[in-house]
C-alpha atoms as a PDB file:
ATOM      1  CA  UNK A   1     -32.116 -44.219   4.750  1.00  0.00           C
ATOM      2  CA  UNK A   2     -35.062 -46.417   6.164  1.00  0.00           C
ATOM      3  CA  UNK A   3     -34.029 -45.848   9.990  1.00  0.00           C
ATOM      4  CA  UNK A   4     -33.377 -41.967   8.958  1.00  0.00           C
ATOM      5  CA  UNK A   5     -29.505 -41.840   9.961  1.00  0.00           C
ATOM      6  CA  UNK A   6     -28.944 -40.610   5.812  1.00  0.00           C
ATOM      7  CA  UNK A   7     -31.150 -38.599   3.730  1.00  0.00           C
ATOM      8  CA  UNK A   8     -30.799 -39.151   0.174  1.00  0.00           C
ATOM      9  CA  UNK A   9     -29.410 -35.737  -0.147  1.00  0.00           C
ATOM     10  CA  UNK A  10     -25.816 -37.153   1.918  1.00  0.00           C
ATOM     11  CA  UNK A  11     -26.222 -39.900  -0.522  1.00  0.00           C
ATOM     12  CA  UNK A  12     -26.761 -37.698  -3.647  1.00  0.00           C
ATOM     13  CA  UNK A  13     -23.311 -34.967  -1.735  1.00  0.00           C
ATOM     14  CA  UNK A  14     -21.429 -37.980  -1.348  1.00  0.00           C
ATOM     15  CA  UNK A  15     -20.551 -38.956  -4.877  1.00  0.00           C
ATOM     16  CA  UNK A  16     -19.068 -35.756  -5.712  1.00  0.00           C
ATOM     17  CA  UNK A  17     -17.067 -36.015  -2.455  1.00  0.00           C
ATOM     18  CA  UNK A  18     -16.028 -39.285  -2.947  1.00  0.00           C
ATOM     19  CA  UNK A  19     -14.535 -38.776  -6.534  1.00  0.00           C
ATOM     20  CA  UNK A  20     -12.980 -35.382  -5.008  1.00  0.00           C
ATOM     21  CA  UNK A  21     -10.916 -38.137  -2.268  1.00  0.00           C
ATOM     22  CA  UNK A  22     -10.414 -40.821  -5.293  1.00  0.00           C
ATOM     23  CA  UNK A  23      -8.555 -38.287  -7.494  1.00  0.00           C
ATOM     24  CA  UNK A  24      -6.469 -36.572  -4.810  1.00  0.00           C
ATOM     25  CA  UNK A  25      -5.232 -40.302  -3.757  1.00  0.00           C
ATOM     26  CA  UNK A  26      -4.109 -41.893  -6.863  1.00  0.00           C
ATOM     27  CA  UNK A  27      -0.743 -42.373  -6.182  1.00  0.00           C
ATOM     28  CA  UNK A  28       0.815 -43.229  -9.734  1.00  0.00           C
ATOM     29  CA  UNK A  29      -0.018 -39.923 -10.985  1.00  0.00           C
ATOM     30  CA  UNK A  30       2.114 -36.740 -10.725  1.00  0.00           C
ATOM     31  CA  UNK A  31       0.321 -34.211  -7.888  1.00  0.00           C
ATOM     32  CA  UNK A  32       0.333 -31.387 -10.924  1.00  0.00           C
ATOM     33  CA  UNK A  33      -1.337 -33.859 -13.954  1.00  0.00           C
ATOM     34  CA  UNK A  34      -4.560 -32.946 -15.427  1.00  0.00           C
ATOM     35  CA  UNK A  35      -5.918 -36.152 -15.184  1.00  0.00           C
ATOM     36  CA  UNK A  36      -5.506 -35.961 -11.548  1.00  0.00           C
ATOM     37  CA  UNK A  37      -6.620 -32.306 -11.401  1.00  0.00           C
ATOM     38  CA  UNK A  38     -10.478 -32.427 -13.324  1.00  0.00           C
ATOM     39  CA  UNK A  39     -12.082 -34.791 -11.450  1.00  0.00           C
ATOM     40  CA  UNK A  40     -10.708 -33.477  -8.706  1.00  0.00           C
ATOM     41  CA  UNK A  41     -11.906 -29.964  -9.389  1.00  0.00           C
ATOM     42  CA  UNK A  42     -15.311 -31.097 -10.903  1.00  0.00           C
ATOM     43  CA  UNK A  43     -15.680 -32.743  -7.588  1.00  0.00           C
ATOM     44  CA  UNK A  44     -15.043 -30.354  -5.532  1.00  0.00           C
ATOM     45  CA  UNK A  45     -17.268 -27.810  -7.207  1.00  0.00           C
ATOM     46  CA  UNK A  46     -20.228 -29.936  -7.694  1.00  0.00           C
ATOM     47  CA  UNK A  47     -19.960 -31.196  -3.559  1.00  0.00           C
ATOM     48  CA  UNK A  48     -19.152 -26.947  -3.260  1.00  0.00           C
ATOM     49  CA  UNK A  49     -22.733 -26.353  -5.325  1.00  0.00           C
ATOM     50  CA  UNK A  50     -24.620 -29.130  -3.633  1.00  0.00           C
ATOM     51  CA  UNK A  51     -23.777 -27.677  -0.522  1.00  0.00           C
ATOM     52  CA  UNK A  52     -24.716 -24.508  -1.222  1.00  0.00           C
ATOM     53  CA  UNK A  53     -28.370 -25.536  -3.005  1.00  0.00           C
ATOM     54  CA  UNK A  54     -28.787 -27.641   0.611  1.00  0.00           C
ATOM     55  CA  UNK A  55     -28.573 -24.336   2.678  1.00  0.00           C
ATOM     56  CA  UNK A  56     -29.866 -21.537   0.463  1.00  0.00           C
ATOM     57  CA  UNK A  57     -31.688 -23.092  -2.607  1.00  0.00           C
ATOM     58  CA  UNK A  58     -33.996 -25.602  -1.744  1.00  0.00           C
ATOM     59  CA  UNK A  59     -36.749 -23.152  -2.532  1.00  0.00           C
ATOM     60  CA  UNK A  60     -35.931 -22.621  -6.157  1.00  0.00           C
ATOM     61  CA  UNK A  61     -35.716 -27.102  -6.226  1.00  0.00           C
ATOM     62  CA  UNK A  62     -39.287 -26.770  -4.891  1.00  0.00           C
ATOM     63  CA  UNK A  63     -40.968 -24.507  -8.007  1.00  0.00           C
ATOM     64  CA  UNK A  64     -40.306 -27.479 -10.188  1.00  0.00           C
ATOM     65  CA  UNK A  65     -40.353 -31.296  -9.476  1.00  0.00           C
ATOM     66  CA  UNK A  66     -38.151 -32.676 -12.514  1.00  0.00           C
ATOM     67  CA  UNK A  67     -35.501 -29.915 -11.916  1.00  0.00           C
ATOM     68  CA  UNK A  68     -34.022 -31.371  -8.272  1.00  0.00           C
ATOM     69  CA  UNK A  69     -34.425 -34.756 -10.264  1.00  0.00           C
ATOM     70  CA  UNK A  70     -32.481 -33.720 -13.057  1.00  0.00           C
ATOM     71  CA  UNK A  71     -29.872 -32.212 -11.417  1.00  0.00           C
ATOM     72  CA  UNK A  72     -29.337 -35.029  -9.406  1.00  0.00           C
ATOM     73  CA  UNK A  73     -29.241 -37.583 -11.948  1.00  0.00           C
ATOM     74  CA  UNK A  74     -26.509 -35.541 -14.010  1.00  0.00           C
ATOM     75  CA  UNK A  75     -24.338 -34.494 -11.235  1.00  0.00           C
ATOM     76  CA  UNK A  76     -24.164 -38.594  -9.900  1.00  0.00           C
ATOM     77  CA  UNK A  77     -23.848 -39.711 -13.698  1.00  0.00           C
ATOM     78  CA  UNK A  78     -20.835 -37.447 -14.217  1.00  0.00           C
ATOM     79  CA  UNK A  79     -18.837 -38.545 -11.093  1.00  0.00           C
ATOM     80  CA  UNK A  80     -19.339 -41.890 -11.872  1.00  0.00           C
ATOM     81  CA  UNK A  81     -18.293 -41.670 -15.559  1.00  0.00           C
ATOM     82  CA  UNK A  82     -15.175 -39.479 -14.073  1.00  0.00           C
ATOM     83  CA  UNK A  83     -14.820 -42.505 -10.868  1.00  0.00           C
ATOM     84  CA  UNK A  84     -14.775 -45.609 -13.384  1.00  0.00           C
ATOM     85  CA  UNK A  85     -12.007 -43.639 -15.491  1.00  0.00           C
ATOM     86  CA  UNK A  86      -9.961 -42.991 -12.612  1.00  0.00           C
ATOM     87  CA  UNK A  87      -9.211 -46.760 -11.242  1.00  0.00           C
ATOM     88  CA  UNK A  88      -7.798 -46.914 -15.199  1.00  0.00           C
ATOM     89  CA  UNK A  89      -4.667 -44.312 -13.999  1.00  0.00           C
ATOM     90  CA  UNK A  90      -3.819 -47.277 -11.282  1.00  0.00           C
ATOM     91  CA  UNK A  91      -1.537 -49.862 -12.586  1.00  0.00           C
ATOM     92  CA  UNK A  92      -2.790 -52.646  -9.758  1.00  0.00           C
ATOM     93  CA  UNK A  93      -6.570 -51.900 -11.067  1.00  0.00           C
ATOM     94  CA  UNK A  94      -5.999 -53.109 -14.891  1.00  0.00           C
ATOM     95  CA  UNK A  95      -6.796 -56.328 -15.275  1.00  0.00           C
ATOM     96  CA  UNK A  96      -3.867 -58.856 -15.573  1.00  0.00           C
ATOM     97  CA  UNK A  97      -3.408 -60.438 -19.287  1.00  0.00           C
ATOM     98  CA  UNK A  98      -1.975 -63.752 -19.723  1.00  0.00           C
END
């Protein structure tokens, strides 16, 4: 972000991406389970909304300083609650017991 090649609007797009790519890849789930399907879904429409406030509603983010803010922090709090669940539906990601 310092040198300008990311604004923190990619960064802010990104996490809903991201958990959009995690939850289509897990391998060790059926294609058609739910718990493969809703983050993927959530992800997709909150990158799908974020798009669409970056091209047409940046002027309704302006009227209000804590709404932008908000919105932000909820949508990146919810992927990442969704992302740290998701590593759980991976055998090789629990934690080995001895």
């Amino acid at each position: 972000m310092a040198i300008g090649e990311h604004y923190l609007f990619d960064l802010i797009v990104a996490l809903p991406f991201a958990l959009l790519v995690q939850s289509l890849m897990i391998r060790t789930v059926r294609f058609t389970s739910r718990e493969r399907w809703l983050p993927a879904a959530f992800g997709l429409s909150v990158f799908l909304v974020w798009l669409a406030i970056g091209r047409f509603g940046l002027p309704l983010l302006l009227v209000n300083r804590l709404l932008p803010w908000a919105l932000a922090i909820l949508s990146s709090a919810i992927c990442l609650v969704w992302a740290f669940r998701l590593p759980a539906l991976i055998p090789e990601m629990q934690l080995q017991r001895s």
